[in-house]
Structure formats: C-alpha cells, structure tokens
Protein backbone atom coordinates (compact mmCIF):
# COMPACT_ATOMS: atom_id res chain seq x y z
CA UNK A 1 42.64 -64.55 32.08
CA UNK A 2 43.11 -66.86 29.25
CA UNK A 3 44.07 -65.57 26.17
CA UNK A 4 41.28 -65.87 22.87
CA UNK A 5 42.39 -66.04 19.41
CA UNK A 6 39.47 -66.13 17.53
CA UNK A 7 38.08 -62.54 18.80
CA UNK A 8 34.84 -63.83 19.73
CA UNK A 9 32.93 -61.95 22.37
CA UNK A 10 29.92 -63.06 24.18
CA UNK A 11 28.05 -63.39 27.48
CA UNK A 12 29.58 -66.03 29.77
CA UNK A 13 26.93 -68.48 31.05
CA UNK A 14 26.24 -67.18 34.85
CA UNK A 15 23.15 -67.05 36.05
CA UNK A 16 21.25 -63.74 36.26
CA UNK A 17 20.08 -62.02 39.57
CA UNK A 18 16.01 -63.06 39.07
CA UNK A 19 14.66 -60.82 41.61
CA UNK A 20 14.88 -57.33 43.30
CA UNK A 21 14.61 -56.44 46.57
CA UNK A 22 10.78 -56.17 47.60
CA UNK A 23 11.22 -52.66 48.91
CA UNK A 24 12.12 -51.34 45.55
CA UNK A 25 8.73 -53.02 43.92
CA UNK A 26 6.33 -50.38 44.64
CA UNK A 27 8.57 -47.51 43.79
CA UNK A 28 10.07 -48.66 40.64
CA UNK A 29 6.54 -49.56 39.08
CA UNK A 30 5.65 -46.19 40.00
CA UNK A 31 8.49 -44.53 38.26
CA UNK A 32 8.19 -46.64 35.17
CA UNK A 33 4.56 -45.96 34.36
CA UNK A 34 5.27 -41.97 35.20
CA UNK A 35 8.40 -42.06 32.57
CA UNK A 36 6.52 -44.08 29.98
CA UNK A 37 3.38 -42.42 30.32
CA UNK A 38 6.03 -38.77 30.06
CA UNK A 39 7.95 -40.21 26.86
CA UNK A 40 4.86 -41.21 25.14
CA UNK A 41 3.43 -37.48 25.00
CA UNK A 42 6.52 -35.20 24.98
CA UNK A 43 8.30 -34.64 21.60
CA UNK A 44 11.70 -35.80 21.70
CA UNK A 45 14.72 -33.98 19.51
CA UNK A 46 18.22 -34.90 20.46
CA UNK A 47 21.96 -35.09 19.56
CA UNK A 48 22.61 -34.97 15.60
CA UNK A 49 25.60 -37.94 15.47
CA UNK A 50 28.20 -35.14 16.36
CA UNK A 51 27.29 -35.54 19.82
CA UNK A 52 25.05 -32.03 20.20
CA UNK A 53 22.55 -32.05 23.09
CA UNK A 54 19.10 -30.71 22.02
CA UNK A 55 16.87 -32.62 23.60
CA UNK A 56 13.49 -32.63 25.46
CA UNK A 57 13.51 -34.88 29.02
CA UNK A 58 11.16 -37.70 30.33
CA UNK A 59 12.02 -36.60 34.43
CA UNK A 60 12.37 -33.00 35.48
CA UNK A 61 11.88 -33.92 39.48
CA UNK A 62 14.53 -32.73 41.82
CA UNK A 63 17.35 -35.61 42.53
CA UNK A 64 20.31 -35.99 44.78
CA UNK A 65 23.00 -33.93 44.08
CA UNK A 66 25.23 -35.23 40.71
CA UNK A 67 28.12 -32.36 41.68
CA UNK A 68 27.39 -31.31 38.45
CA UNK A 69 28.73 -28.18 37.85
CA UNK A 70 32.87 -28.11 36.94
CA UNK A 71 34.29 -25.47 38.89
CA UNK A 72 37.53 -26.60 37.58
CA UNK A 73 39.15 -25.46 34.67
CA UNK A 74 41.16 -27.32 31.78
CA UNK A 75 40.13 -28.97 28.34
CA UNK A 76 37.49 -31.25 27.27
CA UNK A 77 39.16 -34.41 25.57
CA UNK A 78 38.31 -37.93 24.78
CA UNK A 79 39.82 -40.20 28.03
CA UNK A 80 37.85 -43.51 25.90
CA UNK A 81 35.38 -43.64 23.13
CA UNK A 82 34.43 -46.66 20.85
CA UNK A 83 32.12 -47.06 17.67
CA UNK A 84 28.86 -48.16 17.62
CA UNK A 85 28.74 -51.41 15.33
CA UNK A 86 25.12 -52.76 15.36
CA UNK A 87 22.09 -54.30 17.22
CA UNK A 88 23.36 -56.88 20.01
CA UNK A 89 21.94 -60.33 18.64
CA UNK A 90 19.18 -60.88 21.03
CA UNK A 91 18.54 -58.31 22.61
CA UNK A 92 15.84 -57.40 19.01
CA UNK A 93 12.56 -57.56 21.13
CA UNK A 94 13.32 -55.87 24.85
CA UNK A 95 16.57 -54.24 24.64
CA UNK A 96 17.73 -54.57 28.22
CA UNK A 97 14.45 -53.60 29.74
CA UNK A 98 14.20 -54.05 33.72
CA UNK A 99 18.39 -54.16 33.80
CA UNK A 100 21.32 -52.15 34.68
CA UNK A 101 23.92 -51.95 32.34
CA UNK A 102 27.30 -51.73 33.94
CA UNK A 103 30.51 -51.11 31.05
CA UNK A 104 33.84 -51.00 32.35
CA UNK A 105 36.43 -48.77 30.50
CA UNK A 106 39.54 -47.80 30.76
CA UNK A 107 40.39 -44.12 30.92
CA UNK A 108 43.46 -43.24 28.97
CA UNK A 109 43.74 -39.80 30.10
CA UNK A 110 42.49 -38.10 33.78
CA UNK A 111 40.49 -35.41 34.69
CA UNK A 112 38.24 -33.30 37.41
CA UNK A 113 35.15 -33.61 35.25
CA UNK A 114 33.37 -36.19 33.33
CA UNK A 115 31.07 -36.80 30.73
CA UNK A 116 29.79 -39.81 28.61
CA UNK A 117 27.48 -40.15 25.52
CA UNK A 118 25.20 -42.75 24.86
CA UNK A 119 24.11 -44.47 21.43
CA UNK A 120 20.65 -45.71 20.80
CA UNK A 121 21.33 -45.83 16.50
CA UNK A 122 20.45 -49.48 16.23
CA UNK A 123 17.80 -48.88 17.88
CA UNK A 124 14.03 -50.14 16.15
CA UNK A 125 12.53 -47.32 19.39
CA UNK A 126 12.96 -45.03 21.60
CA UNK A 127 15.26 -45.45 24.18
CA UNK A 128 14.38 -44.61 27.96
CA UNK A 129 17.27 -44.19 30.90
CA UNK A 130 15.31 -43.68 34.19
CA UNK A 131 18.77 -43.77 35.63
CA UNK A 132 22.43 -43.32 35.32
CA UNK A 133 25.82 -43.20 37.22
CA UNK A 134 29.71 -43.09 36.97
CA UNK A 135 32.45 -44.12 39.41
CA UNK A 136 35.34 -45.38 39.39
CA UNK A 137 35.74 -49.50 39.78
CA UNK A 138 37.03 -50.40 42.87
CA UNK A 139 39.53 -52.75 41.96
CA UNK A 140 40.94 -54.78 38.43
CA UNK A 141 38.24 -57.35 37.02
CA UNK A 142 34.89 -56.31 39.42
CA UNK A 143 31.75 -54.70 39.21
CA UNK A 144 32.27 -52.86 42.29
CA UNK A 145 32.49 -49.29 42.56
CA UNK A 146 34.54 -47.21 45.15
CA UNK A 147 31.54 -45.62 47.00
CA UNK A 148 33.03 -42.09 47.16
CA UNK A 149 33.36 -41.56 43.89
CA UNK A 150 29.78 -42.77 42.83
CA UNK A 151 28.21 -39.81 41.20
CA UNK A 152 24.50 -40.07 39.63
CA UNK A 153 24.58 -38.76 35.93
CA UNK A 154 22.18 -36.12 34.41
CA UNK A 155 21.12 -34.66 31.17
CA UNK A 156 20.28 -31.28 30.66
CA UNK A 157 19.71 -30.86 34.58
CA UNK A 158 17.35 -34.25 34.67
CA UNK A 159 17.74 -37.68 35.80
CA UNK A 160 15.98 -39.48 32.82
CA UNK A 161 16.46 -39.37 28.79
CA UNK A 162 14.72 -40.60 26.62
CA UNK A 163 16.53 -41.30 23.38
CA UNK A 164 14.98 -42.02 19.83
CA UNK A 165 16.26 -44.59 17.55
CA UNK A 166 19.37 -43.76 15.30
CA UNK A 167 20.19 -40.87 17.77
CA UNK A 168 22.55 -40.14 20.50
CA UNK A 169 22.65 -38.01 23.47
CA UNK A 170 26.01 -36.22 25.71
CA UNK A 171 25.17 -36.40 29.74
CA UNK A 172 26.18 -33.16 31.97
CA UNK A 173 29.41 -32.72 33.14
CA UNK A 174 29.57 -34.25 37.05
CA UNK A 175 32.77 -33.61 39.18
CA UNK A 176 35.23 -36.29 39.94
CA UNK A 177 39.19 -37.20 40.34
CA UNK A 178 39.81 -39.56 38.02
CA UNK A 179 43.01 -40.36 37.29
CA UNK A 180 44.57 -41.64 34.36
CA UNK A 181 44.92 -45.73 33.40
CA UNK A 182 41.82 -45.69 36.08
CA UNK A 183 38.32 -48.51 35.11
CA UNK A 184 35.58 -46.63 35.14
CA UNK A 185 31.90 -48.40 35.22
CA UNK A 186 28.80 -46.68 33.57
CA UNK A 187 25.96 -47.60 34.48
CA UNK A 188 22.42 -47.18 33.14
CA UNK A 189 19.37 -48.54 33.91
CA UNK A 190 16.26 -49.04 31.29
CA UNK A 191 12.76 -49.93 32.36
CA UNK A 192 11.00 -50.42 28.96
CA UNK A 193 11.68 -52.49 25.66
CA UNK A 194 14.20 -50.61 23.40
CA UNK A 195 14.69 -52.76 20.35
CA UNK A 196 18.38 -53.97 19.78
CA UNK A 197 20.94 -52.84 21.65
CA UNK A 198 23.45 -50.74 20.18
CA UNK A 199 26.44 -52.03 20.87
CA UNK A 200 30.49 -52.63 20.16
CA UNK A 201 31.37 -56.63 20.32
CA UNK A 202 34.92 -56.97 20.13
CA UNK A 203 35.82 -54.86 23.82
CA UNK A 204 37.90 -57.09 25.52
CA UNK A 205 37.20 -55.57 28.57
CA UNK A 206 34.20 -57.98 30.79
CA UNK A 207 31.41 -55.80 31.52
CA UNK A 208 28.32 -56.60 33.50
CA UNK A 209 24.35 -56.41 33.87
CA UNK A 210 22.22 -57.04 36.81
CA UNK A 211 18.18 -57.25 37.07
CA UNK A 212 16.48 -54.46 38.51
CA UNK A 213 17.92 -50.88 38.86
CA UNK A 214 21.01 -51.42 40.67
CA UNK A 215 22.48 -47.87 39.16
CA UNK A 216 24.44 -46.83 42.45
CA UNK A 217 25.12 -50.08 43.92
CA UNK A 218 28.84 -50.05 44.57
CA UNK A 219 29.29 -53.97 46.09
CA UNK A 220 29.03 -55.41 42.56
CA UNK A 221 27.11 -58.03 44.04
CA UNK A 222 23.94 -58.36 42.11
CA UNK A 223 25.92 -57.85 38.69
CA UNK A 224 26.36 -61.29 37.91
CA UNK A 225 25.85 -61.40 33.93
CA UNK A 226 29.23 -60.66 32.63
CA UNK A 227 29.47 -60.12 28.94
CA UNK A 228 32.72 -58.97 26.34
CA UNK A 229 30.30 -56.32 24.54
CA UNK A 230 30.31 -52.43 25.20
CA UNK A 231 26.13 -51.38 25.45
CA UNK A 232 24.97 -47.77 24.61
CA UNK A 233 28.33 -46.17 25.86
CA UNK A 234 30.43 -44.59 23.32
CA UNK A 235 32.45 -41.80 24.59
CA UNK A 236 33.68 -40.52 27.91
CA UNK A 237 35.39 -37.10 28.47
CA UNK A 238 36.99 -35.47 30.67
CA UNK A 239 37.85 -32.14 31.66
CA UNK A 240 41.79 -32.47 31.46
CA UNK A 241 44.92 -30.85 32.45
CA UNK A 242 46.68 -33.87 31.04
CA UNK A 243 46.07 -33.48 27.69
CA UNK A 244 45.10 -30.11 25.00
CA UNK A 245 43.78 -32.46 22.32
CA UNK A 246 42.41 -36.18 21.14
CA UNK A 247 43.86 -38.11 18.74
CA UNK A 248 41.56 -40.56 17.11
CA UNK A 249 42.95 -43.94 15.98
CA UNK A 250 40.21 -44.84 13.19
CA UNK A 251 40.53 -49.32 11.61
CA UNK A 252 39.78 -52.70 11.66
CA UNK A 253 40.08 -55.64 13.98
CA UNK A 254 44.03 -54.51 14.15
CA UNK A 255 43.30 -51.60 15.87
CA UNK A 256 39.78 -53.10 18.21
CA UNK A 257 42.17 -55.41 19.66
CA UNK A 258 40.37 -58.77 18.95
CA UNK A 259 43.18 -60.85 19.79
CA UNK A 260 44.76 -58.96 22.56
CA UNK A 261 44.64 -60.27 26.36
CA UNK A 262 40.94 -59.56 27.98
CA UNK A 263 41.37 -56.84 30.37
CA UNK A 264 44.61 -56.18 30.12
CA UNK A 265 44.49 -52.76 27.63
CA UNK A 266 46.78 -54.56 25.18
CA UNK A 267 45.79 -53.05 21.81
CA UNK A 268 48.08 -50.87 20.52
CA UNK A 269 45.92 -48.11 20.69
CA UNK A 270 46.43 -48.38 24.51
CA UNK A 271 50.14 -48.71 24.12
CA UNK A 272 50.51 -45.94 22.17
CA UNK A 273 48.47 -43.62 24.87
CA UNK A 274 50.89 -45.28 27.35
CA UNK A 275 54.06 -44.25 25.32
CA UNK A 276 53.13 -40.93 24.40
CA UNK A 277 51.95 -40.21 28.52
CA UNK A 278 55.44 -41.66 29.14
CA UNK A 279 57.43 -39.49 26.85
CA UNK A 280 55.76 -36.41 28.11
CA UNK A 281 56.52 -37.24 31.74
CA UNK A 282 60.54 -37.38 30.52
CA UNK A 283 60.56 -33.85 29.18
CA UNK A 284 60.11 -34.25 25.44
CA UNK A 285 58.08 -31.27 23.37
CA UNK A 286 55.82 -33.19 21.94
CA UNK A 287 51.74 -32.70 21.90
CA UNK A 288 49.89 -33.33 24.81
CA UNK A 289 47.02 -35.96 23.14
CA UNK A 290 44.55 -38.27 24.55
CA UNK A 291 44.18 -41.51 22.38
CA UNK A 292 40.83 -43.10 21.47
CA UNK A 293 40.23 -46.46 19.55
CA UNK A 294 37.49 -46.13 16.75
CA UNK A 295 38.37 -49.60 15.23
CA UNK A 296 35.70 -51.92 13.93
CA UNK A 297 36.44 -55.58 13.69
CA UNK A 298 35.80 -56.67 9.82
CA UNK A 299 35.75 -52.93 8.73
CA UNK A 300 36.56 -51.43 5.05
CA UNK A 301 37.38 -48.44 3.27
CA UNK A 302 34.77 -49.44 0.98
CA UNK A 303 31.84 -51.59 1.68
CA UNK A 304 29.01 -51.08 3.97
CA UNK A 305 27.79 -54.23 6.33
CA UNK A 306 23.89 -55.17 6.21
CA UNK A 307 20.97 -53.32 7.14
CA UNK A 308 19.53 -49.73 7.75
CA UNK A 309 21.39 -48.53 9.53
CA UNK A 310 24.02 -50.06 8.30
CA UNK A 311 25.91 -52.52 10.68
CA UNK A 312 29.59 -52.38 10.10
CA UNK A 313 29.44 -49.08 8.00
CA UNK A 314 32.31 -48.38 6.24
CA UNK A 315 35.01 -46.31 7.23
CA UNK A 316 33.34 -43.74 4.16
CA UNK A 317 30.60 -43.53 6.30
CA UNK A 318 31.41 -43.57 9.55
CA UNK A 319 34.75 -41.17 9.71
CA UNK A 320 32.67 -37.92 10.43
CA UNK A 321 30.78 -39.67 13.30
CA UNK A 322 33.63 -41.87 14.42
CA UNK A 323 36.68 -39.52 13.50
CA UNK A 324 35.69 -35.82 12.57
CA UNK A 325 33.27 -35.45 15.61
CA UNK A 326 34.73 -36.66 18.54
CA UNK A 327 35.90 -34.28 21.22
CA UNK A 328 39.17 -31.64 20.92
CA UNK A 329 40.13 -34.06 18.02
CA UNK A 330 43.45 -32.71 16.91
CA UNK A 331 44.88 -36.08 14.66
CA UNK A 332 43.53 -39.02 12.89
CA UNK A 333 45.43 -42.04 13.17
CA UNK A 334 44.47 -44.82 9.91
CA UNK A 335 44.99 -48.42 9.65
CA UNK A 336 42.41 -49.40 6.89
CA UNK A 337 42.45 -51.51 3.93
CA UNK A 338 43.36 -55.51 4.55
CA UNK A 339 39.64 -56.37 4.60
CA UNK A 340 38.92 -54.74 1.38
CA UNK A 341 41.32 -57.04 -0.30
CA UNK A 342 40.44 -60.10 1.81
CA UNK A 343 36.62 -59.98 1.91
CA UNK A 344 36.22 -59.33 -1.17
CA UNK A 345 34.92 -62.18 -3.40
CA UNK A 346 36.42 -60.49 -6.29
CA UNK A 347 39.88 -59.38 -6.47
CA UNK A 348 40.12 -55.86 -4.90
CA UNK A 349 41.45 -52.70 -6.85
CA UNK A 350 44.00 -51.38 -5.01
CA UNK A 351 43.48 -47.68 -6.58
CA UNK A 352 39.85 -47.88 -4.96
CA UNK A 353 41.05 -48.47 -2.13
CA UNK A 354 43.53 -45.80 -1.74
CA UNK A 355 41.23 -43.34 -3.61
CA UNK A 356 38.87 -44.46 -0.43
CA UNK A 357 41.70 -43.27 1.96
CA UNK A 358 42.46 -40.47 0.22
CA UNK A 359 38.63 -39.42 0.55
CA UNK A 360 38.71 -39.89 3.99
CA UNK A 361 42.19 -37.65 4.11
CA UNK A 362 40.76 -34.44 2.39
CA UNK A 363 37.18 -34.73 5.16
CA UNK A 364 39.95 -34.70 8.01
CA UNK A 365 42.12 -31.34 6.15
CA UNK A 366 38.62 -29.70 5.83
CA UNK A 367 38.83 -29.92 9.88
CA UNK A 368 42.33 -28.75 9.47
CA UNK A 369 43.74 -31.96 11.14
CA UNK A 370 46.48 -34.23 10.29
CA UNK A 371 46.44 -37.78 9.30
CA UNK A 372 48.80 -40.30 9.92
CA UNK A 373 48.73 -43.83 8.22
CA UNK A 374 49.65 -46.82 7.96
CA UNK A 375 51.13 -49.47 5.80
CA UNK A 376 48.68 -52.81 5.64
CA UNK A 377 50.66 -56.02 7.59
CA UNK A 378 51.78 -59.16 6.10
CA UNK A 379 48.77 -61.85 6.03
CA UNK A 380 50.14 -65.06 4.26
CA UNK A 381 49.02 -68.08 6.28
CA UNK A 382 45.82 -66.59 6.77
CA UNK A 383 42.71 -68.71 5.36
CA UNK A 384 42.03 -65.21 3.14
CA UNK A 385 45.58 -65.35 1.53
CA UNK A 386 46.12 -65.58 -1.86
CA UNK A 387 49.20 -64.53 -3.93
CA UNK A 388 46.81 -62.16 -5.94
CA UNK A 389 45.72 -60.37 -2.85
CA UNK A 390 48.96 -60.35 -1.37
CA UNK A 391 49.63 -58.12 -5.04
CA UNK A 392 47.24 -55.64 -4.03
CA UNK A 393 48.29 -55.46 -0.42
CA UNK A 394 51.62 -54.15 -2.40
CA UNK A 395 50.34 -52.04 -4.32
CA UNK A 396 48.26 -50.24 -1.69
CA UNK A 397 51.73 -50.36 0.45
CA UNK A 398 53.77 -48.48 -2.69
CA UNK A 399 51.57 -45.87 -3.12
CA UNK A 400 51.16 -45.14 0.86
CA UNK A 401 55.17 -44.93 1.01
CA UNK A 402 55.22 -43.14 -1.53
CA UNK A 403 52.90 -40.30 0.01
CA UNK A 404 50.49 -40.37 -2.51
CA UNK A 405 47.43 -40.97 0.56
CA UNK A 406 48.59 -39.73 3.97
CA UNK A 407 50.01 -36.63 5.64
CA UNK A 408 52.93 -39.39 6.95
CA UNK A 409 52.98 -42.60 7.19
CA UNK A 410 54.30 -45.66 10.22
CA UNK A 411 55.58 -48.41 8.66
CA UNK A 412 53.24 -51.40 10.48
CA UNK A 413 54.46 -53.26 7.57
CA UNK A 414 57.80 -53.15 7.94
CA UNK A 415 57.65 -53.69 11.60
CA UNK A 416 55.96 -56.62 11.93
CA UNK A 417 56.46 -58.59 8.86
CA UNK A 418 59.00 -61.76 9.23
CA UNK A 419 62.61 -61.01 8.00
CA UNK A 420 63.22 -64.29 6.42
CA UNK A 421 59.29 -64.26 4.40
CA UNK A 422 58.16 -60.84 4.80
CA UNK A 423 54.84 -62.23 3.45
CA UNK A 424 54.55 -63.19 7.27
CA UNK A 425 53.99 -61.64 10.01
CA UNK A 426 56.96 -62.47 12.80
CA UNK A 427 56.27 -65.23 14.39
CA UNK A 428 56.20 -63.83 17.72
CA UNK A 429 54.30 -61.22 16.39
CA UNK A 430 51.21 -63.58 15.18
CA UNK A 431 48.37 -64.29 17.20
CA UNK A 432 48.22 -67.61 15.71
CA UNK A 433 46.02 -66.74 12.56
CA UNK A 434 48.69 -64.67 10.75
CA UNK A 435 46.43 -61.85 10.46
CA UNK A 436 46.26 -60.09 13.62
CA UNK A 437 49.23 -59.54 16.10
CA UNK A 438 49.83 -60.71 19.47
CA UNK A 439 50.14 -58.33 22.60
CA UNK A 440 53.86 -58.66 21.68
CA UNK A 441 53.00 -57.91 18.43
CA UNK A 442 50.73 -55.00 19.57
CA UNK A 443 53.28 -53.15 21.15
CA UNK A 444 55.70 -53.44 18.31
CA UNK A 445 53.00 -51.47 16.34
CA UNK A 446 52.93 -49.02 19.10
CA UNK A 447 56.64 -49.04 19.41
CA UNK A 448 56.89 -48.28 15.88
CA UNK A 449 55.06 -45.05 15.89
CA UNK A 450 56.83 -42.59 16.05
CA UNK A 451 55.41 -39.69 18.03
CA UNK A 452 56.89 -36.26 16.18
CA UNK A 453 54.61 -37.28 13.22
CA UNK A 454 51.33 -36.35 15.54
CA UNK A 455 52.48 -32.64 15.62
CA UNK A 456 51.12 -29.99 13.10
CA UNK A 457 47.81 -29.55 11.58
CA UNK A 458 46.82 -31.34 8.29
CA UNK A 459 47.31 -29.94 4.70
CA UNK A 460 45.21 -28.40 2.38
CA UNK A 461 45.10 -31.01 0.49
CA UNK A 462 47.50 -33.58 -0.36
C-alpha cells in the first residue's frame, strides 16, 4: 500500500455492484415497505450520546439465531471506538439507501462477546437498519468474512432499528472468539434515504459497500466500492479477560493517524495498545487497559467546526461523548492544542488554551479518572508556522511541564523534536509536512509513553 501524506480519504473509483440477485427482489421490497410502513407509526426513543439503549424497534419477527446471550464471564471494554465527525459529503440526499455498509476495524483487545454502537447524529432523519452482522475478516486487506464466525446482530432482541437523527443506539451482545490484533467487518444494511452519513474520514483502514443487502455474505465478492471513511460505526466491545479497563486517547490529526501507512495500524494509538499488551505478557504489574483512538483530524480545545450539529466539535464539547462515556473507561490520554494556535487567524492565547485543557481535566476527576498529557510537537516548516505561534506552542509546553494542566505529562515534545533545531520535528520523524509524524515517528510517540503513569485514579482537582 502506498503511503499518503496529505491525509486525504476518499472512495477509490471502482465500479459499484448495479444489481442484486433476482431472487432477493420480491423479498426485499416486501421487507422494506413492512419496516417503513413500522418506523413511520411507532415512536422512536433511543440512546442519550452515552451509549444507553432505550429504544422502540421497527422488526420484532423471529430471526436466525445471533448466539446472543454471553454465557461467558469477564469485563466489558472498548476493543475499537472512533468519533463521529460529520455528514459524509454526498451522501446529503439518500444516505446509503439500498447498500450494505461493510467497516473494517481493528480490534485492539479480544474477547468471547461483542457489541458495537452505531451513530446516526449527522443525520437530517431517521435512520433504518433492516439488517446487521459481525465477523471476523478472513484475511488482511478483503471484504471477506470467515463464515464461522458470521453472527447476525440484534437490538433489544430484534433484527431492525430504527435510529433518529442526532442519536445513537448499542446492539446486543452476540457470542464470538475474537482474538486480539484480529479485522473485524460490520456490516449494516439500510433500505431507505437517511440524510448524511455520519461518519469518521481520516480511518486509514479501506472499508467497503456493496448494492443490495449483502449483510452475511462472507466471499466479499459483491463489495466492490472501497472507501477510507468509517460509516455509522463508532464503538465495538467486547466482553474481555484481556483487559479490566479502557483507556481513551482523546486529539487531533496526531493521534487519527492521517499520515500513517493505510492498513497497517500505525498510529500511535495502536502502538501504544501493542506495547502495553506486550509488557503485560513479560510479567510487569501494570494495568490491564484496552486503548481506543478518539482523535479528530483538525480538532481544538477551543473552537467548534460548522453547522448544527456541529462538525468537528471541539474537544469542549465532545470529551463527555468521546472521552467520559465510553465503556470501563479508566484513563484519558490528551494530545490537544497545535490547531488552536495554527488555525487561528489571530494569534492564539496560550492561557485559553490551557484553561481549555484544564476544563476538560476537572470533567474527567468528576469521573474519578486520570489524565495523562502531552506536550504539543515541533511544527516549523509547516505552511502554519510562524515564530509568534511557535511562542505560544512554548508557552502552552511550560505550563504543561510544569503541572499546572495534567495529572502527568509524556514529553511528545521532547521526543520528537530535532536535536540540532528543536523547532523541527526529526527528520525521520516527519511525514514530510513537518507537522505530523511518520510511522517511525509514530512509534517514537508510543515509545515515549511511559506506561506506570496510566495507573491510579485522577485527583480531585488539580
């Protein structure tokens, strides 16, 4: 896979599947008019943005066995989450009605259970999911499942949802092996317009769509729109032995990844999981966490993006439904700041910004977690750099070491930053636009962490 600097993420231009089998014709139209007809004259209530299932379902027939009922035991963590960042350009008229939706993720921690939530906050309607399945992929870089471990999703015992706009909904647990480091492929099928799809753009990870419900096809075959965007799924869980808690890394760009290898689980969110799974294996005491990424290309302490709901919230307003509410979270993990001071079009107060952080530092004590942080990287080179900003990317940095914002602190700063013009990031540390880091450069970040500082709860206050 060729390597992308500029982060951009898009469909590539394959041709989709145009028709469905005839067999499934007669069936399917039947299905659709029963659901719409169902969603148009039930009232709907479901999950607040914390995830809670209350809702009211479109299908109540019997279905094939979903296995599920957990009859293991363990603890509910995050294995992969990501945050919703706004309507896929698009998609504003039909959603991705008449398709199946198939993400790939990769599952940082294992389990005997599984659950996933789906987003429909960008949403202009309601959303309707005739249909929906998990397995695990059959191979690296492929829409095909193992058969064996396809499983058909539920919610609340039924095989259909129907989701309003702005809300979000948590499927039923189903039983499956899935080990850690493993791609897993959701799937979900949609019959009727939805509005814009809520998506994340920046995955690095190709997903894939196919006309027609093709929910539990396992070939991959008719999946032949591949795309770098995440679509309605935000979370999956599992029901772990692995791990007794999640931390949650919460940024920018830095932490989604944008320039690290497609499909290769280079961020340094990923490496960090890797290193901490690793360390545990050898016999250290140290915490037994899951790792999610909850980074947002372009995000800010500060300033909301456009629109209502806001696309691109900032990290003000997202932490509680990005952070504070995802599953078992034990830890928050911040790297937050560089694109207050360079998108901006004035010059950025750094005691803003830090008040910002510190705000976001006293909602995670409330929850009696900790909160590690981290010192902003060099950007000089970068088309945003200016010596004035580079000031306030100091001053940010002094008060961080000095623990005036964070519970403790990793010093990305120091770790990255070019000996000989520590303005710079190392050169074999820059992507190429000396703002965000290589996959060398990731793993220095992750390398840099150092794992004693996720243990213990958060203060008071600071």
């Amino acid at each position: 896979m060729t390597k992308r600097h500029d982060g951009a993420a898009g469909p590539a231009a394959e041709q989709p599947e145009t028709t469905a089998p005839a067999k499934h014709g007669t069936v399917l139209g039947a299905l659709v008019a029963l659901v719409v007809a169902l969603s148009t004259a039930i009232y709907l209530t479901v999950a607040a943005d914390d995830g809670t299932d209350r809702t009211t379902f479109a299908d109540n027939r019997p279905h094939r066995d979903s296995a599920a009922a957990p009859a293991s035991t363990g603890t509910w963590v995050g294995s992969w989450a990501t945050a919703p960042v706004g309507g896929e350009p698009g998609t504003e008229a039909r959603g991705m009605a008449g398709q199946s939706v198939r993400n790939v993720v990769h599952a940082d921690t294992g389990g005997t259970a599984a659950r996933i939530t789906l987003s429909n906050l960008y949403g202009q309607t309601a959303l309707t999911i005739t249909h929906a399945s998990l397995a695990l992929a059959a191979g690296d870089d492929t829409a095909a499942a193992d058969p064996a471990t396809m499983r058909r999703l539920t919610f609340n015992g039924s095989t259909a949802v129907v989701i309003p706009a702005g809300r979000q909904i948590v499927s039923d647990a189903v039983r499956i092996a899935l080990p850690h480091g493993s791609d897993v492929l959701v799937t979900t099928y949609s019959p009727t317009p939805s509005g814009p799809v809520t998506y994340h753009r920046h995955a690095r990870q190709l997903s894939y769509a196919a006309d027609g419900d093709r929910t539990e096809d396992s070939t991959g075959i008719p999946y032949t729109q591949r795309t770098t965007h995440w679509r309605y799924l935000t979370g999956l869980d599992v029901l772990s032995h692995e791990a007794d808690g999640t931390v949650v890394v919460f940024g920018d760009s830095i932490t989604d990844g944008v320039t690290s290898t497609i499909g290769a689980n280079h961020r340094w969110p990923d490496v960090l999981a890797d290193r901490l799974r690793t360390a545990l294996g050898s016999g250290r005491r140290l915490p037994r966490y899951s790792v999610v990424n909850e980074g947002i290309s372009g995000n800010q302490v500060l300033a909301d993006g456009l629109g209502r709901p806001a696309e691109n919230p900032s990290g003000l307003d997202r932490f509680g439904r990005d952070a504070l509410s995802r599953t078992n979270v034990k830890a928050v993990v911040i790297d937050l700041g560089i694109n207050d001071i360079l998108r901006n079009p004035r010059l950025a107060d750094p005691d803003r910004i830090t008040a910002g952080l510190r705000t976001l530092v006293r909602q995670a004590h409330a929850h009696g977690l900790k909160v590690v942080g981290a010192t902003l990287m060099p950007f000089e080179g970068h088309r945003g750099a200016t010596p004035a900003r580079e000031a306030v990317r100091q001053q940010v940095n002094a008060q961080i070491r000095a623990g005036q914002v964070y519970d403790t602190v990793v010093d990305f700063d120091k770790a990255l930053r070019d000996p000989y013009a520590p303005r710079r990031l190392r050169p074999e540390y820059d992507s190429g636009d000396h703002l965000h880091p290589s996959d060398l450069g990731f793993a220095k970040m992750a390398e840099a962490f150092d794992l004693t500082t996720l243990e213990g709860a958060g203060q008071a206050e600071l």
